[in-house]
PDB file of N, CA and C in Angstrom:
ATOM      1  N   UNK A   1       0.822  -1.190   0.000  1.00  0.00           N
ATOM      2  CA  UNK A   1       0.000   0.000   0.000  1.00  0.00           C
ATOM      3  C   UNK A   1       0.874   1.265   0.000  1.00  0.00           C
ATOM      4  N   UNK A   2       1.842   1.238   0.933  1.00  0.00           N
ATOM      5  CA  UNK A   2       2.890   2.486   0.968  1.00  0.00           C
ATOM      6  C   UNK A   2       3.723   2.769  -0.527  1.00  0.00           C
ATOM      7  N   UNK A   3       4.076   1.542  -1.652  1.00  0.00           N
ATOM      8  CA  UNK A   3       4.674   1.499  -2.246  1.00  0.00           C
ATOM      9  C   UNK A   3       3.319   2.383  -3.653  1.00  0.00           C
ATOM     10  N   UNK A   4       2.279   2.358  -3.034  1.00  0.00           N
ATOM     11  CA  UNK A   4       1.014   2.398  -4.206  1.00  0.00           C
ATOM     12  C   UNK A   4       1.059   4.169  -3.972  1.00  0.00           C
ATOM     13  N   UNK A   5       0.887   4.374  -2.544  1.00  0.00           N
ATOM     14  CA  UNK A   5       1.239   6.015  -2.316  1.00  0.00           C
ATOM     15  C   UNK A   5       2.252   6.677  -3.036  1.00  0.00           C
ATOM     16  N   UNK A   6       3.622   6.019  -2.489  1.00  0.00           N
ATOM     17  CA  UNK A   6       4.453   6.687  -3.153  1.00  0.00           C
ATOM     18  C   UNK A   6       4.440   6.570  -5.089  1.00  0.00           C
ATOM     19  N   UNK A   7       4.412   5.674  -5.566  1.00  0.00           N
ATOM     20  CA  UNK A   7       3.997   5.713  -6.666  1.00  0.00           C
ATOM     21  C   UNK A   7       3.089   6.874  -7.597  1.00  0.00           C
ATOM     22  N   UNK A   8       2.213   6.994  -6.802  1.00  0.00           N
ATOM     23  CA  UNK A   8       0.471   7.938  -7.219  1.00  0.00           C
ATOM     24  C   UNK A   8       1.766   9.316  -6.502  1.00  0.00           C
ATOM     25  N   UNK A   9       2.170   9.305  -5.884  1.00  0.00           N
ATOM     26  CA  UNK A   9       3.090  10.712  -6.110  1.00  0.00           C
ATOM     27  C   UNK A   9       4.053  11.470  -6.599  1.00  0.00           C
ATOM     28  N   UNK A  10       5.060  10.020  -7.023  1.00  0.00           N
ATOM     29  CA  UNK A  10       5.652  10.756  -7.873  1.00  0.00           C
ATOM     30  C   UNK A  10       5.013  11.101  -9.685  1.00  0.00           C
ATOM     31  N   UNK A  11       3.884  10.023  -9.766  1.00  0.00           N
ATOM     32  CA  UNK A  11       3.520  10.413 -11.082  1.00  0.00           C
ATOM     33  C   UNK A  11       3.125  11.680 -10.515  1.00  0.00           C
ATOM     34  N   UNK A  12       2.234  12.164  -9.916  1.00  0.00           N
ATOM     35  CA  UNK A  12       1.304  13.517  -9.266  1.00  0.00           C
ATOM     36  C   UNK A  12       2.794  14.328  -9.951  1.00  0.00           C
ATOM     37  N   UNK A  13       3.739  14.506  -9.025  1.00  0.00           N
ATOM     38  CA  UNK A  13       4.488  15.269  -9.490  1.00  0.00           C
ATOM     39  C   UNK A  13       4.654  15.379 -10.753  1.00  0.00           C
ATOM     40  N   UNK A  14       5.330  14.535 -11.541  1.00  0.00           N
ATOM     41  CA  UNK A  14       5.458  14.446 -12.972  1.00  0.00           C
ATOM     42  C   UNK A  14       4.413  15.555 -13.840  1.00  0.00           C
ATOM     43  N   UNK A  15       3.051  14.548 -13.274  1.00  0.00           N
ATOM     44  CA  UNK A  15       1.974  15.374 -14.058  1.00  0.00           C
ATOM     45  C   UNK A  15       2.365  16.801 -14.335  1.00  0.00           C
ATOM     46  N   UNK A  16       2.486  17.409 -12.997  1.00  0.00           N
ATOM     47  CA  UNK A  16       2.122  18.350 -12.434  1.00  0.00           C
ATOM     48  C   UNK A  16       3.471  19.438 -12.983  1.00  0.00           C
ATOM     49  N   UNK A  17       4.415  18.896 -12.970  1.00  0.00           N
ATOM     50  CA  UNK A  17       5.632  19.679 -13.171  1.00  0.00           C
ATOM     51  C   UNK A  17       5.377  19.881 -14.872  1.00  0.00           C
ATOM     52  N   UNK A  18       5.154  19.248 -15.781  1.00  0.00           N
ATOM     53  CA  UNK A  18       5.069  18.972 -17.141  1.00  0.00           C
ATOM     54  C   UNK A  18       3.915  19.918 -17.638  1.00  0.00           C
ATOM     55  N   UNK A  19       2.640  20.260 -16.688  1.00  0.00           N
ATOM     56  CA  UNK A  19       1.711  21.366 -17.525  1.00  0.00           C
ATOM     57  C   UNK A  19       2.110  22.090 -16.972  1.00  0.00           C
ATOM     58  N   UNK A  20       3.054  22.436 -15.895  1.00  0.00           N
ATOM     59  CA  UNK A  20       3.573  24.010 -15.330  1.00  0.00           C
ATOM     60  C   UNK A  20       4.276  24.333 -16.145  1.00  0.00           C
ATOM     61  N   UNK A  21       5.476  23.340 -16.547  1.00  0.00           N
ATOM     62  CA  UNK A  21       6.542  24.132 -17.006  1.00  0.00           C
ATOM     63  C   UNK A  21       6.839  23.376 -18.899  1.00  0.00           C
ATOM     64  N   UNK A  22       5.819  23.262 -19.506  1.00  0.00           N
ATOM     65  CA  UNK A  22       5.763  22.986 -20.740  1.00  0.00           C
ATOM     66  C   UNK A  22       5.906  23.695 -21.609  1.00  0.00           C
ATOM     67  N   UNK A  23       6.511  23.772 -22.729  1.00  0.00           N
ATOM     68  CA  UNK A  23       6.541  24.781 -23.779  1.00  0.00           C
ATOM     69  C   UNK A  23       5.656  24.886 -24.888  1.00  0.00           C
ATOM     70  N   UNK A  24       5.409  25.986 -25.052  1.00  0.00           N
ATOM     71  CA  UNK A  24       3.826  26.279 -26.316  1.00  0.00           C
ATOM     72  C   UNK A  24       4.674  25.822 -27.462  1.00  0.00           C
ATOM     73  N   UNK A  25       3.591  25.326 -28.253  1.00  0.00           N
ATOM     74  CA  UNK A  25       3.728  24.724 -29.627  1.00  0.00           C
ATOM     75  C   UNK A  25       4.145  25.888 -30.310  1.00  0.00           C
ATOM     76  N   UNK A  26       3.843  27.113 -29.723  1.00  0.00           N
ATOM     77  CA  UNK A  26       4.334  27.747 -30.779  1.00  0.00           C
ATOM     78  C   UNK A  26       5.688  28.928 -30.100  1.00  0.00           C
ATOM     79  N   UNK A  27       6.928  28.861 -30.780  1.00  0.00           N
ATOM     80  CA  UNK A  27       8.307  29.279 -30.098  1.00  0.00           C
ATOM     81  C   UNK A  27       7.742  30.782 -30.311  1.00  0.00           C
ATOM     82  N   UNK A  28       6.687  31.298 -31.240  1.00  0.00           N
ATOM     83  CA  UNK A  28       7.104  32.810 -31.448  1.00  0.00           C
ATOM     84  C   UNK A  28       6.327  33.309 -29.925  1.00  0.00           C
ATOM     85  N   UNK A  29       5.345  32.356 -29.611  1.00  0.00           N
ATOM     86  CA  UNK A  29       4.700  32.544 -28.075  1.00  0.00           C
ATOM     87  C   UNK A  29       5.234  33.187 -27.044  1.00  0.00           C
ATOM     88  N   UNK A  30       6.275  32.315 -26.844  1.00  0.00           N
ATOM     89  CA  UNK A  30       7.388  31.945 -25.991  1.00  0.00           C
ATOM     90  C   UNK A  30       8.190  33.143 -26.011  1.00  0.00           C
ATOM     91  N   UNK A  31       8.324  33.516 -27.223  1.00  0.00           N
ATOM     92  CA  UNK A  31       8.933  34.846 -27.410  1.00  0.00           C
ATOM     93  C   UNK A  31       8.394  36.053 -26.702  1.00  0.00           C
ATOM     94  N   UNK A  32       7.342  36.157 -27.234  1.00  0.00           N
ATOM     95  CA  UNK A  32       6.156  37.368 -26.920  1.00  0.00           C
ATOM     96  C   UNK A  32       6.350  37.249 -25.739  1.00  0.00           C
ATOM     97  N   UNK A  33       6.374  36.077 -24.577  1.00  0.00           N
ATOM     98  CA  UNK A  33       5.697  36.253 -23.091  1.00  0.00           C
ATOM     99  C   UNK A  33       6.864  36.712 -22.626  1.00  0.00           C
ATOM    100  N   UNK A  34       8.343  36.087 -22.753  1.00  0.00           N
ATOM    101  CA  UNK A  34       9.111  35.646 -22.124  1.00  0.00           C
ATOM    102  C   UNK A  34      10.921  36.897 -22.370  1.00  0.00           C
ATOM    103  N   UNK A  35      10.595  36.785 -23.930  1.00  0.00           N
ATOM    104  CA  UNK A  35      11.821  37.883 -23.942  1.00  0.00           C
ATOM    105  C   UNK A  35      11.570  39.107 -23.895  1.00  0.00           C
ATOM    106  N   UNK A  36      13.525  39.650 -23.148  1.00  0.00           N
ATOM    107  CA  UNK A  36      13.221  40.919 -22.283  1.00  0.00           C
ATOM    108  C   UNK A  36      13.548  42.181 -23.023  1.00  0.00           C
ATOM    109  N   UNK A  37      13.435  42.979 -22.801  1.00  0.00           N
ATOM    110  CA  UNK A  37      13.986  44.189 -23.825  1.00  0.00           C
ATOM    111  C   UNK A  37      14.540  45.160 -22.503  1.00  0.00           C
ATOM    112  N   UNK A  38      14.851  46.186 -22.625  1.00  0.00           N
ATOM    113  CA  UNK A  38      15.034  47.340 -21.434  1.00  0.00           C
ATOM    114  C   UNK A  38      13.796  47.755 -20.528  1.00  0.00           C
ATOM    115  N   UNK A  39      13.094  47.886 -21.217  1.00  0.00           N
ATOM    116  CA  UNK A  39      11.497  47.613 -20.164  1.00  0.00           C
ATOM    117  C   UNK A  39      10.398  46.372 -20.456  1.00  0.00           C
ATOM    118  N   UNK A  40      11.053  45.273 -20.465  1.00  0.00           N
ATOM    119  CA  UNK A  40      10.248  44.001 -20.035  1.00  0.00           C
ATOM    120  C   UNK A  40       9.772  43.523 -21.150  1.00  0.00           C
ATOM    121  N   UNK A  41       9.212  42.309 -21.534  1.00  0.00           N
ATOM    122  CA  UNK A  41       8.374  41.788 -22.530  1.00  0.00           C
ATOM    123  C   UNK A  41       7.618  42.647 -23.191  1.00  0.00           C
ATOM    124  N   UNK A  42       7.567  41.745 -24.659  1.00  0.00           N
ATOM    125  CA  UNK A  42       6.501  42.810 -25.865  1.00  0.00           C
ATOM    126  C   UNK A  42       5.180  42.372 -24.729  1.00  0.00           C
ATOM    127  N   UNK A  43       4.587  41.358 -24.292  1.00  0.00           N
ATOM    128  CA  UNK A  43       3.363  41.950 -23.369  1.00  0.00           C
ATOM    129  C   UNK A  43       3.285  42.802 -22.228  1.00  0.00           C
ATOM    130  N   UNK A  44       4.715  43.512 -21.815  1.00  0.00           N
ATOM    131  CA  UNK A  44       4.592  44.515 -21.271  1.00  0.00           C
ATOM    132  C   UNK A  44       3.756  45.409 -21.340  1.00  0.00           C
ATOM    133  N   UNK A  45       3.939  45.929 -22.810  1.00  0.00           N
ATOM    134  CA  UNK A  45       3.056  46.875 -23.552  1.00  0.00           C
ATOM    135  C   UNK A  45       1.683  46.508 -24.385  1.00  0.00           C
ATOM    136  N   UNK A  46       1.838  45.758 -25.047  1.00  0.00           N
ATOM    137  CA  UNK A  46       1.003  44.354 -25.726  1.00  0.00           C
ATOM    138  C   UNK A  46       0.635  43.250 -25.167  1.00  0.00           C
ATOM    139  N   UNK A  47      -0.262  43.791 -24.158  1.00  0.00           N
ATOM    140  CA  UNK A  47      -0.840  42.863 -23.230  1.00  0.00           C
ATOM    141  C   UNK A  47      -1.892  41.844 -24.000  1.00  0.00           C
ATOM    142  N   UNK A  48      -1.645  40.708 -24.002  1.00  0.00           N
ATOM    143  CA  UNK A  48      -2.009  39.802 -24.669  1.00  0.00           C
ATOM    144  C   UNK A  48      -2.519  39.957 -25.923  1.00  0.00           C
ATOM    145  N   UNK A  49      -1.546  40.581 -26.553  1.00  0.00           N
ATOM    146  CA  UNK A  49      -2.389  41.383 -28.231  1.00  0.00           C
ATOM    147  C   UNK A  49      -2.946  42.508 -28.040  1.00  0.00           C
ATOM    148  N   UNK A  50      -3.776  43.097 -26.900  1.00  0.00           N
ATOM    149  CA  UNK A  50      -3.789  44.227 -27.189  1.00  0.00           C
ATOM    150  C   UNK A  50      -3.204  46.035 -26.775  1.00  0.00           C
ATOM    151  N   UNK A  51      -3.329  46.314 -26.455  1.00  0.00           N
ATOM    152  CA  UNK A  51      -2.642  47.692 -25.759  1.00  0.00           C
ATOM    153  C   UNK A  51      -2.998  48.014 -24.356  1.00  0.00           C
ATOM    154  N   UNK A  52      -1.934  48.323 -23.954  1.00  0.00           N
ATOM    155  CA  UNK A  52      -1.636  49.437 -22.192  1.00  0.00           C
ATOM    156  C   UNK A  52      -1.650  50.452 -22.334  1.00  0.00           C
ATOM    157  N   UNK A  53      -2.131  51.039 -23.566  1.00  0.00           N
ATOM    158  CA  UNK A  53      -2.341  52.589 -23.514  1.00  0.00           C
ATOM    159  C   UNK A  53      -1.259  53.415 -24.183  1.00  0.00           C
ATOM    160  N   UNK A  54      -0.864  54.130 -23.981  1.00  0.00           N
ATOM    161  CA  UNK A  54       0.377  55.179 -24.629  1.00  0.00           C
ATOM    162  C   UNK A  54       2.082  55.214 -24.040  1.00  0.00           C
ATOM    163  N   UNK A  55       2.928  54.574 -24.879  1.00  0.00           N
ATOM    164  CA  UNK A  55       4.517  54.540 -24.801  1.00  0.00           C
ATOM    165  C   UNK A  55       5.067  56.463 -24.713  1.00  0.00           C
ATOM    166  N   UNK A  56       4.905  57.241 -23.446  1.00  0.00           N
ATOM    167  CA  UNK A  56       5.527  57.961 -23.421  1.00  0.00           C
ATOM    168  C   UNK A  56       7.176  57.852 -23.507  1.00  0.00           C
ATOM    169  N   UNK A  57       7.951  58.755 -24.554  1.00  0.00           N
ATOM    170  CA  UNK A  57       9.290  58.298 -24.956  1.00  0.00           C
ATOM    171  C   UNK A  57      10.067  59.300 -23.909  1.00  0.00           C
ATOM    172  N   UNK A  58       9.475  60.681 -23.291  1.00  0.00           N
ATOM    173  CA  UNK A  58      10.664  61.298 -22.433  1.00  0.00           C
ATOM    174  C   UNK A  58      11.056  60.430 -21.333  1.00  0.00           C
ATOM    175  N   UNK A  59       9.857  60.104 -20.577  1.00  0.00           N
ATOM    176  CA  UNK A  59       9.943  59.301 -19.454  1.00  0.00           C
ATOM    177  C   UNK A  59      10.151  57.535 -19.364  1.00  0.00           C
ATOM    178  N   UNK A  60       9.898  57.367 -20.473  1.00  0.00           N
ATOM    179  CA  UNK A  60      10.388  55.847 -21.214  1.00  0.00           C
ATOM    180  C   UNK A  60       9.684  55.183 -20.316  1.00  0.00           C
ATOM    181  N   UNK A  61       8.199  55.028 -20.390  1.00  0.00           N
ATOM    182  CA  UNK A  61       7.210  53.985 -19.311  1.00  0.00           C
ATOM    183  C   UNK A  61       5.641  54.302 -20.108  1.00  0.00           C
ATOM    184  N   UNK A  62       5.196  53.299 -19.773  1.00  0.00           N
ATOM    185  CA  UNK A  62       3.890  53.273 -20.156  1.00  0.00           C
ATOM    186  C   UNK A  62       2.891  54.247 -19.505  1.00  0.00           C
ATOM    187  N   UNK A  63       2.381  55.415 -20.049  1.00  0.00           N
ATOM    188  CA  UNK A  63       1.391  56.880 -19.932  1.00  0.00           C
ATOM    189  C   UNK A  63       0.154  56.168 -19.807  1.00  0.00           C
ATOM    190  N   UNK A  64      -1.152  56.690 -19.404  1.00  0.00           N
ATOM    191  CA  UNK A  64      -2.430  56.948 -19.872  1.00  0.00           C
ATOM    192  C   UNK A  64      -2.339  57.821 -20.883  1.00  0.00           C
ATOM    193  N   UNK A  65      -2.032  59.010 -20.307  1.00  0.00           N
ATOM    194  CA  UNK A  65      -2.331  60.478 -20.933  1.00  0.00           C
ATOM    195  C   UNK A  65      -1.173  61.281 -21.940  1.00  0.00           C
ATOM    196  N   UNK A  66      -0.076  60.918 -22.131  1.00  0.00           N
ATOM    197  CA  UNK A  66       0.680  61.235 -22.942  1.00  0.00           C
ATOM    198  C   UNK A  66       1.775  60.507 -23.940  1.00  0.00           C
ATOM    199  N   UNK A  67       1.847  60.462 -24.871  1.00  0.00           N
ATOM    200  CA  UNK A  67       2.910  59.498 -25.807  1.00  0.00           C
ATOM    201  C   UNK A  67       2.259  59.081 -26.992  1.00  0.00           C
ATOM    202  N   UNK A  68       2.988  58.610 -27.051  1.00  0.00           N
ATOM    203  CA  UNK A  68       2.574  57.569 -28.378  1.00  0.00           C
ATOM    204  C   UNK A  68       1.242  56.374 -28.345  1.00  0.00           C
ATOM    205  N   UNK A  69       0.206  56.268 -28.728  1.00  0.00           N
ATOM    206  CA  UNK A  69      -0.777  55.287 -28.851  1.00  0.00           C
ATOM    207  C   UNK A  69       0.220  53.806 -29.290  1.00  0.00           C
ATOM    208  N   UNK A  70      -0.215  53.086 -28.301  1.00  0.00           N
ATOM    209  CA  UNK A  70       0.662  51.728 -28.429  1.00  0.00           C
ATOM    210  C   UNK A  70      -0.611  50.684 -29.425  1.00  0.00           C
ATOM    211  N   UNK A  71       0.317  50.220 -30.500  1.00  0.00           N
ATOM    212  CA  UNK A  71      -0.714  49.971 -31.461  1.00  0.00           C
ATOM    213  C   UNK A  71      -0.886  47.940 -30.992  1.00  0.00           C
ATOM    214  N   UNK A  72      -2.695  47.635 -31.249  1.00  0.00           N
ATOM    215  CA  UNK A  72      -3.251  46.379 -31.010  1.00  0.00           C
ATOM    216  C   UNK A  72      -2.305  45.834 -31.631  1.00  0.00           C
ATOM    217  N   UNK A  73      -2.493  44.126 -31.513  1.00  0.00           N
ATOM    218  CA  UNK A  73      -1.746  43.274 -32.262  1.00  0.00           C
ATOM    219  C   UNK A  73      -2.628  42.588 -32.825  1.00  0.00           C
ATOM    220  N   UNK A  74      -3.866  42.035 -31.976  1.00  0.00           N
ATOM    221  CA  UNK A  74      -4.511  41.082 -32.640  1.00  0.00           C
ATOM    222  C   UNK A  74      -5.046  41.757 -34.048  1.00  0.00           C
ATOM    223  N   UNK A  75      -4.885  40.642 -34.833  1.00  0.00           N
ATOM    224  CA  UNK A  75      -5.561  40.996 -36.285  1.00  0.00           C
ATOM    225  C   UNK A  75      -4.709  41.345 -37.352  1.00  0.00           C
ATOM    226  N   UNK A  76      -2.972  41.573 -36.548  1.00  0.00           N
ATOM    227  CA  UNK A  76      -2.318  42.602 -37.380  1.00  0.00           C
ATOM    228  C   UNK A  76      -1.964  41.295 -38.910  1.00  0.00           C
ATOM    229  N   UNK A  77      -2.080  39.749 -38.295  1.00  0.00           N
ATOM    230  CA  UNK A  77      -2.043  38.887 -39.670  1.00  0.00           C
ATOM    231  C   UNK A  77      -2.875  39.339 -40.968  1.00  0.00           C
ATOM    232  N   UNK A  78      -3.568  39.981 -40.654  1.00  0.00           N
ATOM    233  CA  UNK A  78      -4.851  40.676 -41.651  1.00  0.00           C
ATOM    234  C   UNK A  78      -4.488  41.878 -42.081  1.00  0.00           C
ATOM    235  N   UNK A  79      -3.494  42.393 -41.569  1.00  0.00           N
ATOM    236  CA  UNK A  79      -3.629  44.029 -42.029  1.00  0.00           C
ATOM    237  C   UNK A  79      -2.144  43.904 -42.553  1.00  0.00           C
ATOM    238  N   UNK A  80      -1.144  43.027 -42.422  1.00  0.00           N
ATOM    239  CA  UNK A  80      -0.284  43.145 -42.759  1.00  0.00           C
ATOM    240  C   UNK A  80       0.694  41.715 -43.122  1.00  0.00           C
ATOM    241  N   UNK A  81       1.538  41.520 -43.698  1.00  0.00           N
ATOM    242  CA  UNK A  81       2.058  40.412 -44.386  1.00  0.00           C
ATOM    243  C   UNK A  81       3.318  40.127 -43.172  1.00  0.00           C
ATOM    244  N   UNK A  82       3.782  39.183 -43.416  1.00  0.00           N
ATOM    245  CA  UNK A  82       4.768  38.180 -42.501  1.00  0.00           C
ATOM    246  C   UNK A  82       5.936  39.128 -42.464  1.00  0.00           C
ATOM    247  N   UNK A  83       6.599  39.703 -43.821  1.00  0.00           N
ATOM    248  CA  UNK A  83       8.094  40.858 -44.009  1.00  0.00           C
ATOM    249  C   UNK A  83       7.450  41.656 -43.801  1.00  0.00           C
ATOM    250  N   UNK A  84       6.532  42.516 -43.310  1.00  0.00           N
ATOM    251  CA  UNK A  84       6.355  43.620 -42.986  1.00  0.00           C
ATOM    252  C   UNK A  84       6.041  43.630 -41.136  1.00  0.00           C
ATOM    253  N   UNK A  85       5.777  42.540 -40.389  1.00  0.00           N
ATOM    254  CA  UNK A  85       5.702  42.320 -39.289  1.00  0.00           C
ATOM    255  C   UNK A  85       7.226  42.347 -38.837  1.00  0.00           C
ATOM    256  N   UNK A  86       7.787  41.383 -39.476  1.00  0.00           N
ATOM    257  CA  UNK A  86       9.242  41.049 -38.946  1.00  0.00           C
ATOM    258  C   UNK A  86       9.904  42.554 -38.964  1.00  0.00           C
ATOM    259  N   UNK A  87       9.818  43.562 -40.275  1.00  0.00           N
ATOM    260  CA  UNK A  87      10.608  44.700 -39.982  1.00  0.00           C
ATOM    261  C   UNK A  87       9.856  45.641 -38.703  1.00  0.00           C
ATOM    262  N   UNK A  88       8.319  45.795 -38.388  1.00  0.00           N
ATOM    263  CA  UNK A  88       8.164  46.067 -37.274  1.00  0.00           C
ATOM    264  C   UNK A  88       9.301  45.834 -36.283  1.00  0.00           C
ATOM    265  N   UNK A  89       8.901  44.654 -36.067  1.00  0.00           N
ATOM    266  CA  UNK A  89      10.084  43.790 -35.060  1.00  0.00           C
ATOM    267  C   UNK A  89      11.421  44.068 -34.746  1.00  0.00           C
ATOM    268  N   UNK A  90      12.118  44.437 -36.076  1.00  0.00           N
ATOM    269  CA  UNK A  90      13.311  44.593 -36.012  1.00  0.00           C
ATOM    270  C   UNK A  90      13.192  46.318 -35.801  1.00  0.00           C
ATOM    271  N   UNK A  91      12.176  46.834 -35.888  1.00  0.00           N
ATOM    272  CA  UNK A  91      12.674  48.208 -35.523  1.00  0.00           C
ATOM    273  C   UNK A  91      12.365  48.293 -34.080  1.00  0.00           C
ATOM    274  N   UNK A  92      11.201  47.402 -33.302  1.00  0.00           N
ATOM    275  CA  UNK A  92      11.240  47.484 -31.557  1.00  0.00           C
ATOM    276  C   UNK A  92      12.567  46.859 -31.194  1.00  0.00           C
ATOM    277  N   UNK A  93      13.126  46.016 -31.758  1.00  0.00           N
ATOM    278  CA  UNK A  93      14.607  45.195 -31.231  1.00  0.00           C
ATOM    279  C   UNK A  93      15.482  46.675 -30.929  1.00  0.00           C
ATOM    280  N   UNK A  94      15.536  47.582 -31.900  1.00  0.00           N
ATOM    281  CA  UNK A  94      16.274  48.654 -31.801  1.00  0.00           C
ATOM    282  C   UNK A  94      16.023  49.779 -30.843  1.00  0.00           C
ATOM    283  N   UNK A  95      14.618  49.718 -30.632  1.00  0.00           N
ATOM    284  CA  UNK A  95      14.051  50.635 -30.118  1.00  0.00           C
ATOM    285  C   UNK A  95      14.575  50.236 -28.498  1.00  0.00           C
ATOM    286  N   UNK A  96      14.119  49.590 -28.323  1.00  0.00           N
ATOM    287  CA  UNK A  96      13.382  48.709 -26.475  1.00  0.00           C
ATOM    288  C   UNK A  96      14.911  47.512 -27.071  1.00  0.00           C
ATOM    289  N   UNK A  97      15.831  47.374 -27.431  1.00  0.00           N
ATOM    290  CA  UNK A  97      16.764  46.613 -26.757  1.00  0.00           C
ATOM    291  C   UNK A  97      16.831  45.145 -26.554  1.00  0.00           C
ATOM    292  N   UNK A  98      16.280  44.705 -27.415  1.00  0.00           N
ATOM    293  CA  UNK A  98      15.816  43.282 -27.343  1.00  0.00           C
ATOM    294  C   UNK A  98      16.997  42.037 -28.680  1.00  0.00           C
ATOM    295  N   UNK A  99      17.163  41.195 -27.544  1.00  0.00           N
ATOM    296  CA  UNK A  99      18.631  40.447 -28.166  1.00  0.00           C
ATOM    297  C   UNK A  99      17.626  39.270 -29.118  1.00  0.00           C
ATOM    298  N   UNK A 100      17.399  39.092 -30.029  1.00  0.00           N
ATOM    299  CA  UNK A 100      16.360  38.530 -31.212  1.00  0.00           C
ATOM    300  C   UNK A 100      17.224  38.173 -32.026  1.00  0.00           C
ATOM    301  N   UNK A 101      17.583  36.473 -32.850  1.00  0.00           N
ATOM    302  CA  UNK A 101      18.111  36.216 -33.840  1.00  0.00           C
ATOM    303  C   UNK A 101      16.709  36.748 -34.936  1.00  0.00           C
ATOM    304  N   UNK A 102      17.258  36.489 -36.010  1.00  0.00           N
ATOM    305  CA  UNK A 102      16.743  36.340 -37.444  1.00  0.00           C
ATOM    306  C   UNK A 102      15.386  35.183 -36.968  1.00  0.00           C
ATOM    307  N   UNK A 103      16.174  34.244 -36.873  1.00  0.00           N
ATOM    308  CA  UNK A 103      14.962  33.062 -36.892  1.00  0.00           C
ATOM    309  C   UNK A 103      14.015  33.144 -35.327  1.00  0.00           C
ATOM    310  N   UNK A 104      14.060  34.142 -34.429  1.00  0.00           N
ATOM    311  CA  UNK A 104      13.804  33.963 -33.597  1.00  0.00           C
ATOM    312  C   UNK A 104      12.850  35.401 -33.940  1.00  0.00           C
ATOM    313  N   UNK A 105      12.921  36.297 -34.543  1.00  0.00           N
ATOM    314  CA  UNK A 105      12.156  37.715 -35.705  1.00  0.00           C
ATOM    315  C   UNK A 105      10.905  36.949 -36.470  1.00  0.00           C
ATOM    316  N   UNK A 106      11.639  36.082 -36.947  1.00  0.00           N
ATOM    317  CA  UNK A 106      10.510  35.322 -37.642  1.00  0.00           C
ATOM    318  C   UNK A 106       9.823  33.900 -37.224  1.00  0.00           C
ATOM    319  N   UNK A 107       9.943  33.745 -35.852  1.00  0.00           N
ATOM    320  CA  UNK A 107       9.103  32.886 -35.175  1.00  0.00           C
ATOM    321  C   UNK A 107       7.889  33.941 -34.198  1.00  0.00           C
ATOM    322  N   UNK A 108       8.318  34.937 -34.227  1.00  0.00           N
ATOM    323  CA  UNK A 108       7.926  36.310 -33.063  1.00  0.00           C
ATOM    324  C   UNK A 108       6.512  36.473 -34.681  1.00  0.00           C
ATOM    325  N   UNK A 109       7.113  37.273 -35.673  1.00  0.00           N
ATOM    326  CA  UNK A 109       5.888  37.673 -36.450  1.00  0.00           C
ATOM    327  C   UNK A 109       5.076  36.518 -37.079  1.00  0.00           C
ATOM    328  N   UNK A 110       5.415  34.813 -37.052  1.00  0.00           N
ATOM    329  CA  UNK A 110       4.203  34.117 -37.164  1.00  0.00           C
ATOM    330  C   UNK A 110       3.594  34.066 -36.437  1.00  0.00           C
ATOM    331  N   UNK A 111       3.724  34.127 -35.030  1.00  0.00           N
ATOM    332  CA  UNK A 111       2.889  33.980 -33.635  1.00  0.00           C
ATOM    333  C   UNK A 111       2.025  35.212 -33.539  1.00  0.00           C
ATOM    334  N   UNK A 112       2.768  36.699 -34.404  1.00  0.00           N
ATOM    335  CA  UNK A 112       1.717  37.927 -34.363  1.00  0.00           C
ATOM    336  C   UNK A 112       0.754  37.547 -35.175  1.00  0.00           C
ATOM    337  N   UNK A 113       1.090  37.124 -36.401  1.00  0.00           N
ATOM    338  CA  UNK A 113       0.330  36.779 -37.481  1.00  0.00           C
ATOM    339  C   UNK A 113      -1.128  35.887 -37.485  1.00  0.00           C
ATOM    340  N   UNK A 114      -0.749  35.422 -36.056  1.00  0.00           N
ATOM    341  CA  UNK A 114      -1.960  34.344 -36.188  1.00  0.00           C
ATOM    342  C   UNK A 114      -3.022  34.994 -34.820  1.00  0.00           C
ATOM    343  N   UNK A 115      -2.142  35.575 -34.284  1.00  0.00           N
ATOM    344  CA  UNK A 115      -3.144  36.593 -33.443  1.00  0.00           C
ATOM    345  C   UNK A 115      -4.601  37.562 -33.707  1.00  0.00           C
TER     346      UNK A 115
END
């Protein structure tokens, strides 16, 4: 019986560790949530696809009331093509500081794309 406990716990664990710490099918995901720039993840600002409001640039932090309108994501697969996302991309890499290969640019704008 003790051997049936311990058993039913370490699978428990297993389970349990594997949907915590699993990786999304999709790497450009992973990207979005996870890589950092000088002020934090693209959902810093792009909270789950859509906007936190206005990128003031004197004070370099997210405004209500003054800056730049921080533009939606969802939908942008519709309004715009795969090379025109990625150069987005590569101009926030420049902007906000963000260490992004090539293939890691273009795992980031399929994951926008399907948003």
């Amino acid at each position: 019986m003790k051997i049936l406990y311990i058993f039913f716990l370490f699978f428990s664990i297993g389970l349990f560790s594997n949907l915590l710490f699993a990786k999304s099918d999709l790497p450009g995901k992973d990207l979005f949530y996870n890589s950092k720039g000088k002020y934090g993840s693209c959902n810093h600002c792009h909270v789950g696809g859509s906007s936190a409001g206005r990128w003031n640039f004197e004070t370099m932090s997210i405004d209500p009331d003054e800056g730049r309108k921080i533009p939606i994501l969802k939908g942008i697969g519709k309004r715009k093509n795969q090379e025109q996302i990625e150069r987005s991309i590569q101009l926030m890499k420049k902007l906000f500081d963000f260490k992004l290969t090539d293939e890691q640019i273009s795992q980031l704008a399929e994951y926008l794309g399907s948003l």
